[in-house]
N, C-alpha and C. Protein backbone atom coordinates (compact mmCIF):
# COMPACT_ATOMS: atom_id res chain seq x y z
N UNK A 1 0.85 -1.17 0.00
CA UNK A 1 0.00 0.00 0.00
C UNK A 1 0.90 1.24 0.00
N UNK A 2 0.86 2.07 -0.84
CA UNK A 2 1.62 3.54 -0.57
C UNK A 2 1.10 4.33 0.58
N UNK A 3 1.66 5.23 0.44
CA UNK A 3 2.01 6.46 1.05
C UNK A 3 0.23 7.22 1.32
N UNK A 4 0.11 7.11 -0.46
CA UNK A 4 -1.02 7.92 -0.55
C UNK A 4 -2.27 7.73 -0.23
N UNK A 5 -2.33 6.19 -0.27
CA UNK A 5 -3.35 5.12 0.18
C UNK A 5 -3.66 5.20 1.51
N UNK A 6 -2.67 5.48 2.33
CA UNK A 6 -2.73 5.52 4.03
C UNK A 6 -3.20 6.43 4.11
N UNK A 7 -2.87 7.54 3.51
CA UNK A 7 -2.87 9.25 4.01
C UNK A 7 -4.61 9.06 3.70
N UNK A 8 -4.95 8.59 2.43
CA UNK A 8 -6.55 8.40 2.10
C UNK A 8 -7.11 7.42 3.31
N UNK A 9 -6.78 6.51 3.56
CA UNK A 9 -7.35 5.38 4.89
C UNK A 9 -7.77 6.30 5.63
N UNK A 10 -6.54 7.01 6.57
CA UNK A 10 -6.68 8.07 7.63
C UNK A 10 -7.68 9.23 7.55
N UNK A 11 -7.56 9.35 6.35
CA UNK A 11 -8.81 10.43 6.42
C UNK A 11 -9.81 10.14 6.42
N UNK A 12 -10.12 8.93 5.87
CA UNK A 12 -11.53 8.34 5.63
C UNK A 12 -12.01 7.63 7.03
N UNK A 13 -11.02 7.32 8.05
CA UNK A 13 -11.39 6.81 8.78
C UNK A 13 -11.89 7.71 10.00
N UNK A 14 -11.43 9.11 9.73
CA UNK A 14 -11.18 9.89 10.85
C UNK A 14 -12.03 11.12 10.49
N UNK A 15 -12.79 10.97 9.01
CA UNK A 15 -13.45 12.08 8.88
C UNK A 15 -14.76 12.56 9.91
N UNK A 16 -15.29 11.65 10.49
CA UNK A 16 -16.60 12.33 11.11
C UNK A 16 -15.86 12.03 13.00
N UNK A 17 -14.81 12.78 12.65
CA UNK A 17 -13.89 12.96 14.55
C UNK A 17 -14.95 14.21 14.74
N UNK A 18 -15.21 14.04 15.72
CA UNK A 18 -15.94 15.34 16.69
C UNK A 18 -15.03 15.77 17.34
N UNK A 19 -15.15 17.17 17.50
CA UNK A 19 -14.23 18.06 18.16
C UNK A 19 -14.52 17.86 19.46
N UNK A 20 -13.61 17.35 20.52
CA UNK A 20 -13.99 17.10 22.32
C UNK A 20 -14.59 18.04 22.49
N UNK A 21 -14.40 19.50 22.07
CA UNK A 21 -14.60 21.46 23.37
C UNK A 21 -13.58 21.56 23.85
N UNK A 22 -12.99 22.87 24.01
CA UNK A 22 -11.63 23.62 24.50
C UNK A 22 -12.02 22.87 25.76
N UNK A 23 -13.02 22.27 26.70
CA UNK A 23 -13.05 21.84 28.09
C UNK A 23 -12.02 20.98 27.98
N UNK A 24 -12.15 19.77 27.18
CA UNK A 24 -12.00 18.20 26.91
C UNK A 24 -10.31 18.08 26.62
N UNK A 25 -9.67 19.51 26.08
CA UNK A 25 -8.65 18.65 25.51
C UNK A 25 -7.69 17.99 26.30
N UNK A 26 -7.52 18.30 27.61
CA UNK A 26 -6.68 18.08 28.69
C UNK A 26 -7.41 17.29 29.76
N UNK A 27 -7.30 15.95 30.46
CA UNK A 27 -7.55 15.82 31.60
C UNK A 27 -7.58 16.36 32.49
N UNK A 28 -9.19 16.69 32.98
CA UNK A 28 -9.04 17.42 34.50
C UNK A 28 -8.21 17.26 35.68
N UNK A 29 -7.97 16.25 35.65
CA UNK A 29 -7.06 15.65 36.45
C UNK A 29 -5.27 16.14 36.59
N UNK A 30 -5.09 16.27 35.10
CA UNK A 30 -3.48 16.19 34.86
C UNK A 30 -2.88 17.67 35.95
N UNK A 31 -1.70 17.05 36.07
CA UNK A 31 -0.86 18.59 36.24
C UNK A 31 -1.39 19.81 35.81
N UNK A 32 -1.32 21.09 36.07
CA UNK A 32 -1.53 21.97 34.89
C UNK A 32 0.09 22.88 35.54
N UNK A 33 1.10 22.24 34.50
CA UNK A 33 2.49 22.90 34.50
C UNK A 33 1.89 23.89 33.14
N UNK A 34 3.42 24.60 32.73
CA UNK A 34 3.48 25.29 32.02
C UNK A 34 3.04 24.62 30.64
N UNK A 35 4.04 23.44 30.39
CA UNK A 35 3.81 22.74 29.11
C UNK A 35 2.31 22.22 29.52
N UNK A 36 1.81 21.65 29.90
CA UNK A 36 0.14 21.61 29.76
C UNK A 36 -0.93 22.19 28.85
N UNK A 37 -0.55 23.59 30.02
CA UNK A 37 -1.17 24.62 29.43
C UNK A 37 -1.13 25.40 28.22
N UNK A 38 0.17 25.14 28.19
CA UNK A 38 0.53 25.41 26.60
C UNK A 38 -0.28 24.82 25.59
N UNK A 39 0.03 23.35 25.75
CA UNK A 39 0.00 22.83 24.81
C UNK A 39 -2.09 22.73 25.06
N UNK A 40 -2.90 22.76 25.82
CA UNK A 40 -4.09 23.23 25.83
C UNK A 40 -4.70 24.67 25.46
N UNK A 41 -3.93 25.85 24.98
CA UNK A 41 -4.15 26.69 25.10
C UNK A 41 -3.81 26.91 23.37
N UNK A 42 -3.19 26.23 22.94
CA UNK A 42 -2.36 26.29 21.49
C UNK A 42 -3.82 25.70 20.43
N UNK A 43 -4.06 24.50 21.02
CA UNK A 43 -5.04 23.50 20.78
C UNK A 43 -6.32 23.89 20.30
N UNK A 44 -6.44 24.58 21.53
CA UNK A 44 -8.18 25.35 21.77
C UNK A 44 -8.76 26.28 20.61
N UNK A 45 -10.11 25.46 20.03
CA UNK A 45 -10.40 26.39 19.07
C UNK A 45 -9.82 25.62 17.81
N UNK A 46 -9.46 24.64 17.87
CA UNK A 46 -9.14 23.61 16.57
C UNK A 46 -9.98 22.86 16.04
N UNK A 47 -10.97 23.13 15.75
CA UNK A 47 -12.04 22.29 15.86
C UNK A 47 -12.26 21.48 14.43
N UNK A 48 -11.03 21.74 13.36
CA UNK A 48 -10.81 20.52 12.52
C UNK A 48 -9.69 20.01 12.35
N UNK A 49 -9.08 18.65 12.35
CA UNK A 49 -7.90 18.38 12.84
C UNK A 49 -7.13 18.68 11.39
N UNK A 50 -7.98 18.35 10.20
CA UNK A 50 -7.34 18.23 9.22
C UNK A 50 -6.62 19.51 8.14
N UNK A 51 -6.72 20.52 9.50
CA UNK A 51 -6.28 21.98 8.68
C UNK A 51 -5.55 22.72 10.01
N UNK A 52 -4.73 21.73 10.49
CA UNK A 52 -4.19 22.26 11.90
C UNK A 52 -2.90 22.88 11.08
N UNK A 53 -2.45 24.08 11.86
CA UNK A 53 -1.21 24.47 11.34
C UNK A 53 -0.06 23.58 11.93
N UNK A 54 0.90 23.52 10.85
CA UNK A 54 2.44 23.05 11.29
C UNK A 54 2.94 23.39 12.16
N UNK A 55 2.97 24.18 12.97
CA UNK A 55 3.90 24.59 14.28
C UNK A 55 3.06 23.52 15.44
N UNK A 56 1.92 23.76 15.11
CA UNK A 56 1.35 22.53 16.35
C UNK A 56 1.66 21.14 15.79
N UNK A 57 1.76 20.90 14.64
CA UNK A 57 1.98 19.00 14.37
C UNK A 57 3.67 19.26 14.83
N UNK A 58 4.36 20.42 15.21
CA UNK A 58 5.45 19.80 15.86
C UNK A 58 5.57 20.07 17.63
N UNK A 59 4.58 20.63 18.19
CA UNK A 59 4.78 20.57 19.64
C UNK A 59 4.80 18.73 19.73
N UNK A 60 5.52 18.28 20.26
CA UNK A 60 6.54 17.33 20.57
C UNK A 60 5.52 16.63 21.91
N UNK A 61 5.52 17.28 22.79
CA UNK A 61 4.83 17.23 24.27
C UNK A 61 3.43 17.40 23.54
N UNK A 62 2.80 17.11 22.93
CA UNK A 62 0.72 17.61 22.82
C UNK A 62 0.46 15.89 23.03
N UNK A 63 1.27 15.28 22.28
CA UNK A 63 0.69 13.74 21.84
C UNK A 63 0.48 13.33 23.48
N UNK A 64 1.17 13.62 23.92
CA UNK A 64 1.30 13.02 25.76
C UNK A 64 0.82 13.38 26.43
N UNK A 65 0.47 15.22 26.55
CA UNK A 65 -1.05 15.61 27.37
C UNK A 65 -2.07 15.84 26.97
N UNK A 66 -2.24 15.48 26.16
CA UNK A 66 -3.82 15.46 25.13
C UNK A 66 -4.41 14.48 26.21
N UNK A 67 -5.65 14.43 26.15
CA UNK A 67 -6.99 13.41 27.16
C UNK A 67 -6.84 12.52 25.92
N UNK A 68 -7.80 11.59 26.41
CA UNK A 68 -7.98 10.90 25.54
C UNK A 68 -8.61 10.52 24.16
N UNK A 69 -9.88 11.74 24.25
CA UNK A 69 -10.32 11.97 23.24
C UNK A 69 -9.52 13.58 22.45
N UNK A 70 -8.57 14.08 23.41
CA UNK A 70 -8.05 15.30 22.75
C UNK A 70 -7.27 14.42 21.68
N UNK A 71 -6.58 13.76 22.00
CA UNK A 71 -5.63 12.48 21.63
C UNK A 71 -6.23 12.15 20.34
N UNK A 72 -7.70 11.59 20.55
CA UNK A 72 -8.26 10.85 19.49
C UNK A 72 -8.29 11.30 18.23
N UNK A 73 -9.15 12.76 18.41
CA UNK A 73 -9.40 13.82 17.43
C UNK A 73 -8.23 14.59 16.96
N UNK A 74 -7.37 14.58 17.37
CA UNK A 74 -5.37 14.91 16.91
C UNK A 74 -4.71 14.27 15.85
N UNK A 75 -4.78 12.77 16.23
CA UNK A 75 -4.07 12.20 16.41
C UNK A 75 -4.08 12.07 14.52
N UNK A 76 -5.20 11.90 13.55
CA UNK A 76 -4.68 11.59 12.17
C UNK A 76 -4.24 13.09 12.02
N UNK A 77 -4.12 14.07 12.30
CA UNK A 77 -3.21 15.11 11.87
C UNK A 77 -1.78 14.92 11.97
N UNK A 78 -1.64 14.40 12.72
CA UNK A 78 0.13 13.82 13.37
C UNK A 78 0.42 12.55 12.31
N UNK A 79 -0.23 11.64 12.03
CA UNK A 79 -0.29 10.28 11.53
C UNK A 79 0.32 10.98 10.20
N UNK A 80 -0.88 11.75 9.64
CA UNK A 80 -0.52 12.46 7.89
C UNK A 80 0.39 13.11 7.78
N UNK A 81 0.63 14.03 8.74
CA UNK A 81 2.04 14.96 8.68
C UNK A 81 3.24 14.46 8.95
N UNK A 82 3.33 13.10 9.67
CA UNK A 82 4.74 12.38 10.04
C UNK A 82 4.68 11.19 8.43
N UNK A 83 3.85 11.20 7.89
CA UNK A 83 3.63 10.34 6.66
C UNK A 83 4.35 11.46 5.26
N UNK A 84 3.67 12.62 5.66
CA UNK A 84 4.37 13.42 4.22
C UNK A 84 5.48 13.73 4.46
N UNK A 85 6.21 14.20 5.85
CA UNK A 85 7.23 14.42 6.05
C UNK A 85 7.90 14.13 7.39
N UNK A 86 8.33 13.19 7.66
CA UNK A 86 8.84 12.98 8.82
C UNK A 86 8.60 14.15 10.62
N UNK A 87 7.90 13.72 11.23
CA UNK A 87 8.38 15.05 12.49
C UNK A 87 9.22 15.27 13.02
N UNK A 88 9.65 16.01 13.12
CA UNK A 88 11.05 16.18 14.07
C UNK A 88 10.69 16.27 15.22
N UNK A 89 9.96 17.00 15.50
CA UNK A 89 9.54 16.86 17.28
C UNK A 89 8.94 15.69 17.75
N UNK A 90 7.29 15.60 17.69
CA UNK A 90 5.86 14.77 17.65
C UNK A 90 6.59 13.39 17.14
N UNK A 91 5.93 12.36 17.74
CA UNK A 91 6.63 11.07 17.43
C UNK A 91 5.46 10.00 17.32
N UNK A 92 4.34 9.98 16.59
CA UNK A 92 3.08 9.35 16.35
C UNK A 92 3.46 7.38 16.85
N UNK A 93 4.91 6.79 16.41
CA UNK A 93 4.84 5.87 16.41
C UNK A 93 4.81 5.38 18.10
N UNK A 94 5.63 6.49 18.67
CA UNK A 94 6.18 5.85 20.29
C UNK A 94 4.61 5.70 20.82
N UNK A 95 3.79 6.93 20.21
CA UNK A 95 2.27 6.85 21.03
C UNK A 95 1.64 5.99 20.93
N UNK A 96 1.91 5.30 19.79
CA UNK A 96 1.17 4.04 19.58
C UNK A 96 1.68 2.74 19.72
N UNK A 97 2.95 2.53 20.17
CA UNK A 97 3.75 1.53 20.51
C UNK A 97 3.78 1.18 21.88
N UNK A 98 4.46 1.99 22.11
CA UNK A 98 4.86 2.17 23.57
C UNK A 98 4.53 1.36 24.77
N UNK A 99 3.48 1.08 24.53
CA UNK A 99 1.81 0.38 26.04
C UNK A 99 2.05 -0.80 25.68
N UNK A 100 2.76 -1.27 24.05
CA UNK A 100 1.78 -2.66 24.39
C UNK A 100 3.85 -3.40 23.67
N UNK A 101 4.68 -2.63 24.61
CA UNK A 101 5.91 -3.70 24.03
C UNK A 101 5.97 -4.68 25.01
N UNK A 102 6.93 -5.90 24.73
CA UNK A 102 6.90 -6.81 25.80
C UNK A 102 7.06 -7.02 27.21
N UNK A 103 8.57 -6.29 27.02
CA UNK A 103 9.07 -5.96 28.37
C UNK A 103 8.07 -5.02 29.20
N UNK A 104 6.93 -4.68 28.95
CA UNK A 104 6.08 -3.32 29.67
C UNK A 104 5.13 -3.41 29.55
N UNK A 105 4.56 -4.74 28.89
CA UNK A 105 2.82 -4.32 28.72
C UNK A 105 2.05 -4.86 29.91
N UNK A 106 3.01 -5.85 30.46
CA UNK A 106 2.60 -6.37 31.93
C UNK A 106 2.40 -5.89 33.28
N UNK A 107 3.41 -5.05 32.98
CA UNK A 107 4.20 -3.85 34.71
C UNK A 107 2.96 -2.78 34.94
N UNK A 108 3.27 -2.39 36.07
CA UNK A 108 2.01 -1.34 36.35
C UNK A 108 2.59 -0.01 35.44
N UNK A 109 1.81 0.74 35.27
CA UNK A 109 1.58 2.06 34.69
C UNK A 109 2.27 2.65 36.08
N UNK A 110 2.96 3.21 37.25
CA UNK A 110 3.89 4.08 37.61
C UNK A 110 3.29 5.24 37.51
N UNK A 111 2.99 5.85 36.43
CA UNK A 111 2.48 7.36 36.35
C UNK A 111 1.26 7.74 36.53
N UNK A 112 0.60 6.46 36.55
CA UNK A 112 -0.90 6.14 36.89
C UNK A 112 -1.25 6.28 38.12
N UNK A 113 -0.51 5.81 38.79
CA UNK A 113 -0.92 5.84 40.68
C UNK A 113 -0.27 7.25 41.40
N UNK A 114 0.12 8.33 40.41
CA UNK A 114 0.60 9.13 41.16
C UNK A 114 -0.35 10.25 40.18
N UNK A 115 -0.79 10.30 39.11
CA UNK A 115 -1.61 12.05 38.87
C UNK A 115 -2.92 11.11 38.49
N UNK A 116 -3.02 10.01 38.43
CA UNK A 116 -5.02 9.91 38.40
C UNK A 116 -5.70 10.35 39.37
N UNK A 117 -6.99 10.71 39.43
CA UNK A 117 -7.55 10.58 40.44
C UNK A 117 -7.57 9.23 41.05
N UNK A 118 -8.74 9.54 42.57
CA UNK A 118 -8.45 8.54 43.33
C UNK A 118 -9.62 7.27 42.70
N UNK A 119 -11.05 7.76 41.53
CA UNK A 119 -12.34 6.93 41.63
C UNK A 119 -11.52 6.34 39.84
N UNK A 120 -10.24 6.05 39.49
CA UNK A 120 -9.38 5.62 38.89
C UNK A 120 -8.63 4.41 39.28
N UNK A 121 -8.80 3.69 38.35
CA UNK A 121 -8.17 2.19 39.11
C UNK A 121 -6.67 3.17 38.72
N UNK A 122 -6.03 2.66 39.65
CA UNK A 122 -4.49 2.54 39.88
C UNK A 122 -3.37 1.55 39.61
N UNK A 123 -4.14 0.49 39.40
CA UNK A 123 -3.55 -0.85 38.93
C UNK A 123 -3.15 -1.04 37.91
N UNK A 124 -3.24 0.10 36.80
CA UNK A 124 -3.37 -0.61 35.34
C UNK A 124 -2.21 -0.77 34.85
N UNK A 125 -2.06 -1.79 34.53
CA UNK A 125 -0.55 -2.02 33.84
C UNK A 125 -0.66 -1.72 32.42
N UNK A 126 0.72 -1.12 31.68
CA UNK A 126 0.86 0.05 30.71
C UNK A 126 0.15 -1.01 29.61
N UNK A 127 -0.17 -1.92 28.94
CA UNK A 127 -1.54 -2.44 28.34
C UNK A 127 -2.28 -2.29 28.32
N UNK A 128 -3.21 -2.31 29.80
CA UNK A 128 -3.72 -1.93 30.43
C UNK A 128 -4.09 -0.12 29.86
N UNK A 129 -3.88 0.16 30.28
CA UNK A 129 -3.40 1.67 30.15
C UNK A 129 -3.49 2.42 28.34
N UNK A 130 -2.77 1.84 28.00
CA UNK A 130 -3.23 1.66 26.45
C UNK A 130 -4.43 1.43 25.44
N UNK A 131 -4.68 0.07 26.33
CA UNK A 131 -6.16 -0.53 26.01
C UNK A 131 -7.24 0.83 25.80
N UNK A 132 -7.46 1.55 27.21
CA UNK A 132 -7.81 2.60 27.87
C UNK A 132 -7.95 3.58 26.74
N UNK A 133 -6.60 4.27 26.95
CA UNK A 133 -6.73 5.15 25.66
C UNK A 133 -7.32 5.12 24.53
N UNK A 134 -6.98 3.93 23.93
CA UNK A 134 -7.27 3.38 22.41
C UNK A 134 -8.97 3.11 22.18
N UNK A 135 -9.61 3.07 23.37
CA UNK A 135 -11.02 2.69 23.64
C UNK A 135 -11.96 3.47 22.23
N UNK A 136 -11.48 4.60 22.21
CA UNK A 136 -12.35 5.48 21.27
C UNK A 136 -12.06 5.46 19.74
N UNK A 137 -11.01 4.37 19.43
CA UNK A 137 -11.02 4.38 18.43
C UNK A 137 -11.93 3.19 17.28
N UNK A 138 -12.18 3.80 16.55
CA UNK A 138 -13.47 2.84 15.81
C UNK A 138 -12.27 1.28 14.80
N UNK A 139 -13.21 0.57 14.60
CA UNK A 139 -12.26 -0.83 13.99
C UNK A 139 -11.43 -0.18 12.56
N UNK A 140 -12.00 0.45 12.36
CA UNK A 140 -12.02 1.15 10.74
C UNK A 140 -10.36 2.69 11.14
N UNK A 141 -10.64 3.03 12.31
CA UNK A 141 -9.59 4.07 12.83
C UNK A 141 -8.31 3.63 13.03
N UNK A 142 -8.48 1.91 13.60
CA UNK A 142 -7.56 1.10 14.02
C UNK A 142 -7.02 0.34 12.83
N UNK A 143 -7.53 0.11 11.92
CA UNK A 143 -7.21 -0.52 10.62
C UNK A 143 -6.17 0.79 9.61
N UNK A 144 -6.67 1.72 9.84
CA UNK A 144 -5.81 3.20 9.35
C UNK A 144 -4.80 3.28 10.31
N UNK A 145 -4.33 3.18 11.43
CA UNK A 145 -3.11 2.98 12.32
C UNK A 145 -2.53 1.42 11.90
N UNK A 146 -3.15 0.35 11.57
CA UNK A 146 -2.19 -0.66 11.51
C UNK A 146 -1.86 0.39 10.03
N UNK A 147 -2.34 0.42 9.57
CA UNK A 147 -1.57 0.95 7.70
C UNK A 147 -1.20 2.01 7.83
N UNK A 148 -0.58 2.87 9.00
CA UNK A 148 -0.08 3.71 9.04
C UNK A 148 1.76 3.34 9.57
N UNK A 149 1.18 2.19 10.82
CA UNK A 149 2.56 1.42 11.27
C UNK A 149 3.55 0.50 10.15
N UNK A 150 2.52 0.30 9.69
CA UNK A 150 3.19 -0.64 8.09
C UNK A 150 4.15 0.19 7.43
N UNK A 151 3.98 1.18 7.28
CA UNK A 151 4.69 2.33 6.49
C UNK A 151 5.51 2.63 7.27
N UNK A 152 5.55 3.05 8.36
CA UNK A 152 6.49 2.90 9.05
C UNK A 152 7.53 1.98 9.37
N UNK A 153 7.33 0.84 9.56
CA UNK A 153 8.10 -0.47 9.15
C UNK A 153 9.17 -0.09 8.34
N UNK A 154 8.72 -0.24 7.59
CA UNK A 154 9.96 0.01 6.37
C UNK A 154 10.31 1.59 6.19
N UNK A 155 9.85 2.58 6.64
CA UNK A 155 10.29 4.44 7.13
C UNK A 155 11.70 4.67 7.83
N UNK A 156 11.00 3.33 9.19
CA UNK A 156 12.12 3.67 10.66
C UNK A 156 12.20 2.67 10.70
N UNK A 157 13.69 1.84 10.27
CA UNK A 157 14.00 0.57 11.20
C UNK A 157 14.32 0.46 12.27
N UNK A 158 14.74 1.50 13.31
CA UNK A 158 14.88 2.08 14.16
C UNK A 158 13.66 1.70 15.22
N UNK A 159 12.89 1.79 14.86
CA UNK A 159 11.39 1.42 15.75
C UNK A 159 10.99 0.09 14.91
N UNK A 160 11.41 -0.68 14.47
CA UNK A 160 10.73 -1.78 13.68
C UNK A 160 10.40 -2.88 14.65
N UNK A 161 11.10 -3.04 15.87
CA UNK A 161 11.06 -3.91 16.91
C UNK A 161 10.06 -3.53 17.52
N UNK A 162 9.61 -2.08 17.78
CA UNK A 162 8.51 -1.87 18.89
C UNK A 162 6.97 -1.76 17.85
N UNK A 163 7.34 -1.43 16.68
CA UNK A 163 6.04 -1.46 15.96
C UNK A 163 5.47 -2.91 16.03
N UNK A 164 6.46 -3.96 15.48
CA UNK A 164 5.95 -5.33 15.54
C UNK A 164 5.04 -5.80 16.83
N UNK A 165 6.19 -5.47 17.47
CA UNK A 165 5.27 -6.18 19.04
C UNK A 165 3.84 -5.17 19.37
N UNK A 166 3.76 -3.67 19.04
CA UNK A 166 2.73 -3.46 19.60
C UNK A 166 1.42 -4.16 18.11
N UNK A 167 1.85 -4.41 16.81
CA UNK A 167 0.89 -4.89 16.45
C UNK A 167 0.25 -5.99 16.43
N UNK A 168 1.35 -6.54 16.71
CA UNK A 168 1.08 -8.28 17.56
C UNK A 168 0.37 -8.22 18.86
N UNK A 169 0.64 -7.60 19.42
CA UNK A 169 0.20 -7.53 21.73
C UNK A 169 -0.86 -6.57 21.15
N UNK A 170 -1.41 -5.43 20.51
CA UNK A 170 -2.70 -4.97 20.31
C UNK A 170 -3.45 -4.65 18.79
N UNK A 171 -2.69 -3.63 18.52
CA UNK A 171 -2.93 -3.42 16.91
C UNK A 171 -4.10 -4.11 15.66
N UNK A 172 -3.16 -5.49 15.76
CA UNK A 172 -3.80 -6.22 14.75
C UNK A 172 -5.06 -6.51 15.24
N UNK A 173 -5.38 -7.48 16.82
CA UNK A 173 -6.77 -7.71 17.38
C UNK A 173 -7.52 -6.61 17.00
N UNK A 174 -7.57 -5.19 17.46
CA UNK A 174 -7.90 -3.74 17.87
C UNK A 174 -8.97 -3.96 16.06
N UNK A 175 -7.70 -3.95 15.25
CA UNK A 175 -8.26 -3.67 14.30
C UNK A 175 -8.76 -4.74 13.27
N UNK A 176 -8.79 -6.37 13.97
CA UNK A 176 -9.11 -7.00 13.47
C UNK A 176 -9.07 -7.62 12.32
N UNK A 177 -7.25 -7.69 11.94
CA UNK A 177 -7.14 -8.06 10.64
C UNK A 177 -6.38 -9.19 11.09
């Protein structure tokens, strides 16, 4: 599948994303440091992902304090823009890898038991945790991320070890191929 084929998947899969509300993009919960707020304040008022300016597909730190649905509705802007041209900052693959490699998909989440709230399980191990996140994405959203990781494969051999395992440990089930 090319380049161009994905970039079409992604859009098609992601066209009817609802905008969370400037409320939504940040967990109530999280920190509110500087970078937070930033990166919530940059955000706000984006209410289509697919005409976001370039200076935000490179804040680096958004992919990581985005909520989960800030995350959701983001996230093919990052996918397409690290597809036409590599990011230098923003790193779409670690976000989607990351939860479900071997060595870690078992262990507790660590960052979980210290900024969730308390009516938050605490237990979740970074799979776990992943699972979580990924909840909002439709089979058809998840099928546009495996064909987004594919391309990647052969992009970054560099990450070729962590793409595999997260499409093996979630990916492929998620998206049911």
């Amino acid at each position: 599948m090319t380049t161009a084929h994905v970039i079409a998947q992604i859009q098609q899969a992601f066209a009817n994303s609802v905008y969370p509300g400037d409320d939504a993009l940040i967990d109530s919960y999280a920190i509110r440091d500087d970078e937070v707020i930033a990166v919530e304040a940059a955000f706000q008022g984006q209410t289509d992902w697919s005409s976001l300016p370039a200076g935000l597909l490179e804040m680096g730190d958004a992919l990581s304090f985005l909520s989960d649905i800030g995350f959701h509705f983001f996230l093919p802007a990052f996918l397409i823009a690290d597809l036409r041209s590599p990011l230098d900052n923003a790193n779409p693959v670690f976000h989607l890898t990351w939860h479900f490699q071997d060595e870690l998909k078992d262990s507790l989440q660590k960052i979980a038991r210290v900024f969730w709230p308390p009516d938050v399980d605490r237990q979740l191990t970074y799979n776990q945790w992943g699972e979580r996140r990924f909840s909002h994405f439709s089979p058809d959203q998840c099928k546009a991320i495996v064909a987004y990781l594919a391309v990647k494969i052969d992009a970054d051999p560099f990450s070729k070890e962590e793409i595999e395992q997260a499409l093996l440990n979630f990916w492929w089930a998620r998206a049911d191929v």
